[in-house]
Each structure stands twice: as C-alpha cells, then as structure tokens.
N, C-alpha and C. Protein backbone atom coordinates (compact mmCIF):
# COMPACT_ATOMS: atom_id res chain seq x y z
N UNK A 1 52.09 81.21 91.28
CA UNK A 1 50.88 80.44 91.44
C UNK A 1 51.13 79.04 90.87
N UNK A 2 51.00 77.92 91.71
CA UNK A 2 50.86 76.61 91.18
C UNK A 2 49.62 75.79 90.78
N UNK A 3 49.53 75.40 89.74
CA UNK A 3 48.29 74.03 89.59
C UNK A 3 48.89 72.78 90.51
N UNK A 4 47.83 72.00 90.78
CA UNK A 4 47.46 70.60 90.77
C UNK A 4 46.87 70.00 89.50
N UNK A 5 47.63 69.19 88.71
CA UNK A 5 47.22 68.05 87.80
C UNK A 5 47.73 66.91 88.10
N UNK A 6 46.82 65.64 88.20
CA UNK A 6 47.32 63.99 88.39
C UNK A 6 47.92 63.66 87.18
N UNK A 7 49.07 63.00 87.49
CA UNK A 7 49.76 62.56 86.05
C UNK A 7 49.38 61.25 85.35
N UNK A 8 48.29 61.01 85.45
CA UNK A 8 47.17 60.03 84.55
C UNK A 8 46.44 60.93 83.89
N UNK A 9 46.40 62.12 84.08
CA UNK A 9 45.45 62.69 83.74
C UNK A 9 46.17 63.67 81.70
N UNK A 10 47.32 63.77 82.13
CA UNK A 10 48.39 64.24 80.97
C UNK A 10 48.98 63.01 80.50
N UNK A 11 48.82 62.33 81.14
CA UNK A 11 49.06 60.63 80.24
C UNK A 11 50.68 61.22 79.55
N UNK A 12 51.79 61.08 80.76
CA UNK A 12 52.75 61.73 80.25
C UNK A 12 53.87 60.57 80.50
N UNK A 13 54.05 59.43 79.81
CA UNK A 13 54.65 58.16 80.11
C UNK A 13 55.61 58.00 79.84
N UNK A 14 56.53 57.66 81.01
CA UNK A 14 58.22 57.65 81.20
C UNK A 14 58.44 58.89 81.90
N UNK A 15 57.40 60.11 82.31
CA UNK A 15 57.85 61.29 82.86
C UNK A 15 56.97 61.15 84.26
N UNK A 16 57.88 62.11 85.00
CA UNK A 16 57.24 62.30 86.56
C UNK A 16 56.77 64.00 86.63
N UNK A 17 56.36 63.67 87.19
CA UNK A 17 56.00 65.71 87.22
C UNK A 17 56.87 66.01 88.33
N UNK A 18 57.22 66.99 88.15
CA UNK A 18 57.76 67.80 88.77
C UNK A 18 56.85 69.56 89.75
N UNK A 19 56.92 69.83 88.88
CA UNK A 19 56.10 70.93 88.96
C UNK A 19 55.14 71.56 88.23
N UNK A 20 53.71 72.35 88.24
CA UNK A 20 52.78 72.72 87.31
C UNK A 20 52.74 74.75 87.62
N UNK A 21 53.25 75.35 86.86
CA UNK A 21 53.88 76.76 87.18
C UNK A 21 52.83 77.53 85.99
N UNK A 22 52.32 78.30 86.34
CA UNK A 22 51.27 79.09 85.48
C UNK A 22 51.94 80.70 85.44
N UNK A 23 52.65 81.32 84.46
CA UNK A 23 53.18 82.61 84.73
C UNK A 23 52.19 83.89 84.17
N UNK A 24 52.03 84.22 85.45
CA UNK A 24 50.92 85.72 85.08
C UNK A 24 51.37 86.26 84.09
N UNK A 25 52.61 87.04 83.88
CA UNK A 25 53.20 87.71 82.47
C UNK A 25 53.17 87.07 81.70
N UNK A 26 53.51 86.30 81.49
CA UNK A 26 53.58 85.55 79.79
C UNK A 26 52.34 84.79 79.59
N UNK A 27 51.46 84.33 80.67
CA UNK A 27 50.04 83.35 80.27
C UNK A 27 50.15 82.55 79.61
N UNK A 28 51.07 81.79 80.36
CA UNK A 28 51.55 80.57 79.84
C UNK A 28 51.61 79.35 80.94
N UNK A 29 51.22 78.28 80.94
CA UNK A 29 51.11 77.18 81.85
C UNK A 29 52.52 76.45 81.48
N UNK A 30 53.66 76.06 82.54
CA UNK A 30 54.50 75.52 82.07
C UNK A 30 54.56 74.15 83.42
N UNK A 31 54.77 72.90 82.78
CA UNK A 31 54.87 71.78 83.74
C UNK A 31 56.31 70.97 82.97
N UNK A 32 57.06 71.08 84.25
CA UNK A 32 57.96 70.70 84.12
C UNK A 32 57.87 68.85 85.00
N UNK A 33 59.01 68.20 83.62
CA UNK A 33 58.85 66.79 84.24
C UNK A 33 60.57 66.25 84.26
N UNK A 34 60.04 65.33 85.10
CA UNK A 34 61.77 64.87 84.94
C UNK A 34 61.63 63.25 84.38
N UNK A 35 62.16 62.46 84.37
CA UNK A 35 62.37 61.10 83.60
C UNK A 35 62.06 60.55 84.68
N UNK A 36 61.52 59.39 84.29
CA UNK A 36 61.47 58.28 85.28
C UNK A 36 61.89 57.28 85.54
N UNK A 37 63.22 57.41 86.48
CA UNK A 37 63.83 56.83 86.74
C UNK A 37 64.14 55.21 86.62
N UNK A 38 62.77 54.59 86.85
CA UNK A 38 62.80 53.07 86.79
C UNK A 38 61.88 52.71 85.34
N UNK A 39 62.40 53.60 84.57
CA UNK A 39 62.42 52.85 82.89
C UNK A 39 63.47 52.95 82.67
N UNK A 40 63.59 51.66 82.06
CA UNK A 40 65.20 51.35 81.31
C UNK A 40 65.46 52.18 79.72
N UNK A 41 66.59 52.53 79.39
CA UNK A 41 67.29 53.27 78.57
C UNK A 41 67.45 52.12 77.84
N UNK A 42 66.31 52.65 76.23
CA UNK A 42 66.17 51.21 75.20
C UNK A 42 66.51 52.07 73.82
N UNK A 43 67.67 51.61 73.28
CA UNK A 43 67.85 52.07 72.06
C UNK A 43 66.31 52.26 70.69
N UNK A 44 66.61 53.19 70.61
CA UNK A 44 65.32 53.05 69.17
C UNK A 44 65.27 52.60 68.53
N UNK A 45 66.42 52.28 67.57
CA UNK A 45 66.72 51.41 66.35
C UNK A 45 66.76 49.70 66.82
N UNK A 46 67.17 49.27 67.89
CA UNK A 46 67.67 48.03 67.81
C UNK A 46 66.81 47.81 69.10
N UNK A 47 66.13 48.14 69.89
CA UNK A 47 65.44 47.38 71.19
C UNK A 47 66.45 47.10 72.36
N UNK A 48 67.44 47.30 71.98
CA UNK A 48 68.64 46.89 72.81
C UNK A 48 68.47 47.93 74.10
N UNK A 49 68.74 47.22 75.08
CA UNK A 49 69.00 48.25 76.70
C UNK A 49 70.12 48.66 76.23
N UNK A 50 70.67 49.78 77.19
CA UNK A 50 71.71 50.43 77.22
C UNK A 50 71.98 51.37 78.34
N UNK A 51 73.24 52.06 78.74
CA UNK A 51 73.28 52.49 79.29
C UNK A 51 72.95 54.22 78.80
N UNK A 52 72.72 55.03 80.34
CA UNK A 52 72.15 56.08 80.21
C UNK A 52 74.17 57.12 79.93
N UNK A 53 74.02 58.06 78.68
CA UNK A 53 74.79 58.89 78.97
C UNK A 53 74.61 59.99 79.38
N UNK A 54 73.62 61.01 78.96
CA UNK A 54 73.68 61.96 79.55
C UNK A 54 72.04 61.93 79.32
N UNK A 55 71.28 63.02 80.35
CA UNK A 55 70.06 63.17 80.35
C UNK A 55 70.00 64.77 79.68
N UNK A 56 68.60 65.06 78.29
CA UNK A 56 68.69 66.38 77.92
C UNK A 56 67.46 66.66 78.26
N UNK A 57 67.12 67.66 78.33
CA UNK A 57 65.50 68.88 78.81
C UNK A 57 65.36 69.49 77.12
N UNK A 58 64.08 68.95 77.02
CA UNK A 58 63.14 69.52 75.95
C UNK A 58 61.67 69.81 76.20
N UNK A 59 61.95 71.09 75.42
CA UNK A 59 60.08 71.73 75.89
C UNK A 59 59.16 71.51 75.09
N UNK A 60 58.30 71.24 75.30
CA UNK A 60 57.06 70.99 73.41
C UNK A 60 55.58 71.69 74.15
N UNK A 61 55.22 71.49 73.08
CA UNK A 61 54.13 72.20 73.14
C UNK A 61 52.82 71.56 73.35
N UNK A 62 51.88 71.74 74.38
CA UNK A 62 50.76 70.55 74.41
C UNK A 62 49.50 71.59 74.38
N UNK A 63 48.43 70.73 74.40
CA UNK A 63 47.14 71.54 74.38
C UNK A 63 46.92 73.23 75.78
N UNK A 64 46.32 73.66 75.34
CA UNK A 64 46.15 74.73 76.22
C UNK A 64 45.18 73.95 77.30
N UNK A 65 45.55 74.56 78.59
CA UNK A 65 44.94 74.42 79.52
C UNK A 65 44.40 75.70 80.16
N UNK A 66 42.93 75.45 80.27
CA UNK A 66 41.76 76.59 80.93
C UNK A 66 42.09 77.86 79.88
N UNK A 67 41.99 77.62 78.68
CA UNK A 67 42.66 78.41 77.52
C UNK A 67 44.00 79.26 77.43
N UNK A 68 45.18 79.00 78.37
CA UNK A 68 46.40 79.03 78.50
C UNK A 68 46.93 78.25 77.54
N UNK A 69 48.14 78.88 76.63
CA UNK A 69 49.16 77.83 76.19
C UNK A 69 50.49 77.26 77.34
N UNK A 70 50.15 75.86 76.89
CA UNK A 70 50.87 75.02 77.93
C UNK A 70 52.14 74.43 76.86
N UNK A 71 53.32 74.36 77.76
CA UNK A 71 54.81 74.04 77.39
C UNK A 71 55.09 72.91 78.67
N UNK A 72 55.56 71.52 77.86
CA UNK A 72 55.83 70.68 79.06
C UNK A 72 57.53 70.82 78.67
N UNK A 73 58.46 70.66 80.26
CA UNK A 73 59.56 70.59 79.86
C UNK A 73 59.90 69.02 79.91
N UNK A 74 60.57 68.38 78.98
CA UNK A 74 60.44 66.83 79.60
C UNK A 74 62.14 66.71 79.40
N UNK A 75 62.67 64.97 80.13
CA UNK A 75 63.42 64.84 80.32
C UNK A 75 63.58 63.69 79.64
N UNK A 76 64.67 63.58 78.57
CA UNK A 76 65.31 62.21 77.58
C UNK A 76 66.12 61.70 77.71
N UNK A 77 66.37 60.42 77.98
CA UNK A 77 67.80 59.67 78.02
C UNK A 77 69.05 59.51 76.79
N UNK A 78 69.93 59.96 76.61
CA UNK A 78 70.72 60.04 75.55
C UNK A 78 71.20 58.69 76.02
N UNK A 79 70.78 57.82 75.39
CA UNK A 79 71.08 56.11 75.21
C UNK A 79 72.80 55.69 74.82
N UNK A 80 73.90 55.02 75.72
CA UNK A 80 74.76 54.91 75.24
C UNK A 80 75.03 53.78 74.74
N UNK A 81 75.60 53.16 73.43
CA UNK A 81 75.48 52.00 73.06
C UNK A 81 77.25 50.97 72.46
N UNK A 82 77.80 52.00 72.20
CA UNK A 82 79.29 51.69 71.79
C UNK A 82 80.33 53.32 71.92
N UNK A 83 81.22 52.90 71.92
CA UNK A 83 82.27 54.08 71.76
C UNK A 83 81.57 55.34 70.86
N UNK A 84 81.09 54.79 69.73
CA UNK A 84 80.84 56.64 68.93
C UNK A 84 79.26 56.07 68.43
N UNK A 85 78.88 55.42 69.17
CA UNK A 85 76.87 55.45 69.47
C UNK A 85 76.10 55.84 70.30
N UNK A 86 75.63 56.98 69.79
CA UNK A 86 74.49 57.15 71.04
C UNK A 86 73.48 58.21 70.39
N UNK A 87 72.00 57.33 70.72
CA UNK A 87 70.70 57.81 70.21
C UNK A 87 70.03 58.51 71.55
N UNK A 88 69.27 59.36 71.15
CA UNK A 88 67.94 59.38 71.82
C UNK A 88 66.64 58.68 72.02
N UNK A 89 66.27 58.40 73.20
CA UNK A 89 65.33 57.32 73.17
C UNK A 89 64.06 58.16 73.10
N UNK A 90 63.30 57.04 72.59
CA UNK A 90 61.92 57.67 72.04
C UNK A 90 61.07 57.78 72.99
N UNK A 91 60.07 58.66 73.00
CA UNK A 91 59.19 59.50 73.61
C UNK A 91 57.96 59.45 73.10
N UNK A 92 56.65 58.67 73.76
CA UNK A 92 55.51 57.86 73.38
C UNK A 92 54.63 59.20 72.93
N UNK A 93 54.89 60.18 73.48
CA UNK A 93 54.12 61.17 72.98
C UNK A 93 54.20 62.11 72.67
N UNK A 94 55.46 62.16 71.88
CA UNK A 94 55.98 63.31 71.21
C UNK A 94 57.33 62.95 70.08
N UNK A 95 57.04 62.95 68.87
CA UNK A 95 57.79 62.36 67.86
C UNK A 95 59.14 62.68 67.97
N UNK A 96 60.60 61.97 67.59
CA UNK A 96 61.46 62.69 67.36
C UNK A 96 62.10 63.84 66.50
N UNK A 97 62.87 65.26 67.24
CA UNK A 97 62.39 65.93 66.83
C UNK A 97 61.37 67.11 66.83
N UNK A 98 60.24 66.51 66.90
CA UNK A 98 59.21 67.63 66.93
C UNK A 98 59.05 68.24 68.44
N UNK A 99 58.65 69.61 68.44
CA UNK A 99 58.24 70.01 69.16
C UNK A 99 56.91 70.25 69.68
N UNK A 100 55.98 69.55 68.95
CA UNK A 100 54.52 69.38 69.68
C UNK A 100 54.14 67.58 70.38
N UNK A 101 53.26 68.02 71.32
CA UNK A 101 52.81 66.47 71.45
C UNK A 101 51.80 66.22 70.41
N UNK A 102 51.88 64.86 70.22
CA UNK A 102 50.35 64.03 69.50
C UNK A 102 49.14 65.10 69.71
N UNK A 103 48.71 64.86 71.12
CA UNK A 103 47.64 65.78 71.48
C UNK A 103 47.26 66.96 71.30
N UNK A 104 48.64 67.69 70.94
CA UNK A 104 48.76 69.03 69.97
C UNK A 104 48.08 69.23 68.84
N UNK A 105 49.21 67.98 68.21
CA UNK A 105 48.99 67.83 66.84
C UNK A 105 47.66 67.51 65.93
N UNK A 106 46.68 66.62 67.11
CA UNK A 106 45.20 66.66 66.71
C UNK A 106 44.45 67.40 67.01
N UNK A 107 44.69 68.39 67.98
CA UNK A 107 43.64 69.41 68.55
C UNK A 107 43.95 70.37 67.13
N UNK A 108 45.02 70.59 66.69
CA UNK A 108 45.41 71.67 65.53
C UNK A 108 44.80 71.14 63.94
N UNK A 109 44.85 69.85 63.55
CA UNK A 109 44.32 69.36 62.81
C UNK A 109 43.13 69.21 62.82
N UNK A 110 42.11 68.95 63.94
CA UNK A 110 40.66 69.13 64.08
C UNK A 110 40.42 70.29 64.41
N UNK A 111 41.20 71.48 64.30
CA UNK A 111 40.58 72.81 63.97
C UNK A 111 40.78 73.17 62.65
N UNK A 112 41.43 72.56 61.98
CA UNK A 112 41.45 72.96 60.70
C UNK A 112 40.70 72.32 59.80
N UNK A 113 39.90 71.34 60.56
CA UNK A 113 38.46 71.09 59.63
C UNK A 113 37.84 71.73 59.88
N UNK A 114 37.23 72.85 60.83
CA UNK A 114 36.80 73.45 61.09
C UNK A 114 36.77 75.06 60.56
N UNK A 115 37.61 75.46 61.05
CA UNK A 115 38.98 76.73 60.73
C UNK A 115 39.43 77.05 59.59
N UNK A 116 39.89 77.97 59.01
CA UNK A 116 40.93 78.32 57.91
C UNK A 116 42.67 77.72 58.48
N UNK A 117 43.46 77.79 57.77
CA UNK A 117 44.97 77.60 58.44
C UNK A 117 45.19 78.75 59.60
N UNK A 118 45.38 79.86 58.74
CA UNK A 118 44.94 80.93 59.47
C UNK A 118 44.48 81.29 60.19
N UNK A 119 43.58 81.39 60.53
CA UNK A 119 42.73 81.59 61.86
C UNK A 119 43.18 80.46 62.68
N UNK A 120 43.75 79.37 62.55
CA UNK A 120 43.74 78.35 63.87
C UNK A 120 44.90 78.72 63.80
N UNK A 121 46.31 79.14 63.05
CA UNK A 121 47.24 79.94 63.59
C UNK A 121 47.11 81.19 64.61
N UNK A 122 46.28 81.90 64.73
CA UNK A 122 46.41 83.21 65.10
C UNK A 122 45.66 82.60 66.07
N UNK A 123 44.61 81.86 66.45
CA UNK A 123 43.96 81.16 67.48
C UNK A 123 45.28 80.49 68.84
N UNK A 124 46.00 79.94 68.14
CA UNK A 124 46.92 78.99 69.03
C UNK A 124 48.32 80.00 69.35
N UNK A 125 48.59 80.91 68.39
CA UNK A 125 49.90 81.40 68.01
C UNK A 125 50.85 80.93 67.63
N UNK A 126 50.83 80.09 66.55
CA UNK A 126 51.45 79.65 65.65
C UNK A 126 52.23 80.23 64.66
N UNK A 127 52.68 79.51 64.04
CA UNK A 127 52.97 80.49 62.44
C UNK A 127 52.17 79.42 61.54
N UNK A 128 51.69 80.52 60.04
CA UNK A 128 50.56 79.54 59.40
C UNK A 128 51.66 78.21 58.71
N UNK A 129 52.91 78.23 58.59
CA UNK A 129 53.74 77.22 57.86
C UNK A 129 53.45 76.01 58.91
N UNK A 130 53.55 76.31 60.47
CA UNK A 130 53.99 75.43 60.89
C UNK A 130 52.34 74.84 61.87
N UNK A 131 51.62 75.44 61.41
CA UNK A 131 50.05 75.12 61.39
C UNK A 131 49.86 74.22 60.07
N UNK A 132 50.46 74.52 58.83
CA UNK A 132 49.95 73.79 58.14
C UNK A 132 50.81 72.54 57.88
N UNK A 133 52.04 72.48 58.11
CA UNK A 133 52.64 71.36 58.35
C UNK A 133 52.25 70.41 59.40
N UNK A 134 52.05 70.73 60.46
CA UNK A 134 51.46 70.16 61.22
C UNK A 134 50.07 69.28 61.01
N UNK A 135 48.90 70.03 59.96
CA UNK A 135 47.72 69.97 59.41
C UNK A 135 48.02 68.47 58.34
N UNK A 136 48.95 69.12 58.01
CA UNK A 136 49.15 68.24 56.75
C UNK A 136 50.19 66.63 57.28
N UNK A 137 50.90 66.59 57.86
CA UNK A 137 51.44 65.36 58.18
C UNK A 137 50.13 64.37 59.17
N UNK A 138 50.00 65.01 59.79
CA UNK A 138 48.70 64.90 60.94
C UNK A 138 47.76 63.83 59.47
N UNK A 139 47.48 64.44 58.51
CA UNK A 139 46.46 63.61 57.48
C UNK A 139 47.24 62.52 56.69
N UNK A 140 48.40 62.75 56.63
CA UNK A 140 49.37 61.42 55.86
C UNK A 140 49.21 60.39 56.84
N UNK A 141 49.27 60.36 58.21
CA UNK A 141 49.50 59.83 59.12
C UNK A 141 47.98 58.63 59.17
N UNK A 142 47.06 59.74 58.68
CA UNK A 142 45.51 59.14 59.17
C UNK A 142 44.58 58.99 58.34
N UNK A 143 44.73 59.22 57.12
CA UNK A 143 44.13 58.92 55.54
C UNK A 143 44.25 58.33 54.79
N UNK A 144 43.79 57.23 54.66
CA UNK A 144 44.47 56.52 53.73
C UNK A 144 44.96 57.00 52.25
N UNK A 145 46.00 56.34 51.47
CA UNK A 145 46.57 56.82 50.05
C UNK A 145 45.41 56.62 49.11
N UNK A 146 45.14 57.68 48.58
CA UNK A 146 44.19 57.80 47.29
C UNK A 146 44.88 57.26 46.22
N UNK A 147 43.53 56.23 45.24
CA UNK A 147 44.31 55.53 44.37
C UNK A 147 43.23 56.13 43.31
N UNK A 148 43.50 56.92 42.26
CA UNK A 148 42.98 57.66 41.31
C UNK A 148 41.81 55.99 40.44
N UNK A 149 42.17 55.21 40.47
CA UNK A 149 41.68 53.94 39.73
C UNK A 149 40.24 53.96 40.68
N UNK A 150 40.41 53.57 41.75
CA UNK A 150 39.07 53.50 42.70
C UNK A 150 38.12 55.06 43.02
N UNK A 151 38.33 55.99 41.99
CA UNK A 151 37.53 56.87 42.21
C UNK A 151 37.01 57.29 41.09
N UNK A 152 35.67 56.33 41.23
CA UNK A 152 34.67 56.14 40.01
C UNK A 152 33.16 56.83 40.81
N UNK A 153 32.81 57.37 39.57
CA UNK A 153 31.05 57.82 39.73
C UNK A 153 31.33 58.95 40.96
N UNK A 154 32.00 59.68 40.86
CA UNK A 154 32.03 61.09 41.27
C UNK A 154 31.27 61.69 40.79
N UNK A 155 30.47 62.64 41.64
CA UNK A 155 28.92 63.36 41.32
C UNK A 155 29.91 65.17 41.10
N UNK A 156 30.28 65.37 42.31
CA UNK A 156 30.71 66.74 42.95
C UNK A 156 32.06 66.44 43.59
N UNK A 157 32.68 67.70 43.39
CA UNK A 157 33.78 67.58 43.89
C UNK A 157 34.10 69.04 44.66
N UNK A 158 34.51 68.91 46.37
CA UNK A 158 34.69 70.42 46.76
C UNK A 158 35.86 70.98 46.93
N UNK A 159 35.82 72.21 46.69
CA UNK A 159 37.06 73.06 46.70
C UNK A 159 36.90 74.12 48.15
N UNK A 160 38.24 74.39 48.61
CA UNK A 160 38.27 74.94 50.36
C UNK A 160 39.08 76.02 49.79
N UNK A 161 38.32 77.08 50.55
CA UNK A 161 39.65 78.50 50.38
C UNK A 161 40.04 79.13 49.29
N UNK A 162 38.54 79.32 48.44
CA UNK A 162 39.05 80.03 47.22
C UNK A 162 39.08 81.26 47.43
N UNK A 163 40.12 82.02 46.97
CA UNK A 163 40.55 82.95 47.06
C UNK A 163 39.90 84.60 45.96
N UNK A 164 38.48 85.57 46.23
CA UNK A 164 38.21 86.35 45.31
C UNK A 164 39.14 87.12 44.70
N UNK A 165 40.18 88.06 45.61
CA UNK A 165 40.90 88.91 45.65
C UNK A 165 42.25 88.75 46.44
N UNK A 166 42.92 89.36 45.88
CA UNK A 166 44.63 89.37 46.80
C UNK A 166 44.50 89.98 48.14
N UNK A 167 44.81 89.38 49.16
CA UNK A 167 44.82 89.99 50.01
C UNK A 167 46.32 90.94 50.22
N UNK A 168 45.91 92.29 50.86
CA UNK A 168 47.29 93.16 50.88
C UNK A 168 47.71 93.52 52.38
C-alpha cells in the first residue's frame, strides 16, 4: 500500500521523495528520499563547494503519521575536499549524527511537559534514556542559562516525579 504526501508538506530540504511505503506487519510508514541532485556538495566546516564522493542512506526517525511510526530514509553527500578529507554535509533537519528529525525531537519534548519520561517512551517506543536525552538537549537548545544571582523573591518552588515507593 502506498501514501501520497507533497514534499512541502514534510519540508524535507535537499531531499526528493522517492517513495511513501506503509508496511501492514510492522505499522510502520517508511518514505524513502533520494538527494537532490541540483544542490551543490558544501563542506560544513569551511562553506567551501566540493566535490561529491560517495552518496550514504540514513534512516531517522520523524513524527508519526495517522498514528504510525514514520522512518525517512534520506540520502547524504560524503563531500570530497583533499586527498585524506572528506565530511558529511549537513542536513537542515536532522543534526549530525542523530537519528531523529527536529520535528521529532519537539513533538517528544512537548510531551514531556505533559507526560512522565516514561510514558512518552512507551507512547512513541522509545527507550526512556533516549527519551530523556532527547528531552533534555531539546531544553539546552531552548532555555535560556540560569544565573543563580537573578533569582530573587522566589515564593514556591516545584518539584516533578517524586517518587513514594520503589518501583519493582
């Protein structure tokens, strides 16, 4: 069974779609993309063009669709730059490295204002480490640094997730 999605609509930039594949057994939405061809291969570190050496396929993880978990496969330019240089070029919506998109990464973080870690793990199928890592860089990213000096005339202060008993 195939979807139709417009690729404005996954705002998936530098990628082309390829295909949108929904697998009955596993209930999983998988859209596969390939690179797009007429962007140039730009080093990360230096802005510099370059030539393309080899192209790699990576899968990440994006929001669920029609409550399916969705896996995009995308396609990266391994940037060639000198005899023993060569980076991966960066990917607007998905960090290097990681395996979730942005859009992941806030749908998981705005359930966990909501949510326990836990439960939005077992919600998404996660593991709770990598729910809460996720939780937690997600707020470095978007909070500003607390400066203990500017936090005057505190009334109350709240505490999340206290714990009565051990759980076994």
């Amino acid at each position: 069974m195939s979807l139709s999605i417009p690729a404005r609509i996954l705002a998936l930039k530098g990628q082309k779609i390829n295909k949108i594949e929904f697998n009955s057994e596993s209930k999983k939405v998988l859209i596969q993309c390939q690179r797009d061809k007429r962007k140039l291969a730009i080093d990360p570190l230096t802005g510099r063009r370059g030539r393309i050496n080899r192209l790699v396929r990576r899968q990440v993880r994006d929001t669920p669709i029609l409550g399916h978990p969705c896996w995009i496969e995308i396609e990266l330019a391994q940037v060639f730059l000198s005899k023993n240089e060569r980076r991966m070029e960066q990917c607007s919506f998905v960090d290097t490295g990681c395996y979730f998109t942005h859009r992941f990464c806030r749908l998981v973080s705005g359930l966990c204002r909501h949510l326990s870690i836990d439960g939005v793990s077992r919600d998404l199928g996660l593991r709770w480490e990598n729910t809460k890592n996720i939780d937690k860089a997600y707020l470095h990213e978007t909070l500003p640094a607390l400066e203990p000096d500017k936090l005057t005339g505190l009334k109350m202060i709240g505490v999340d997730e206290v714990a009565r008993a051990k759980r076994t």
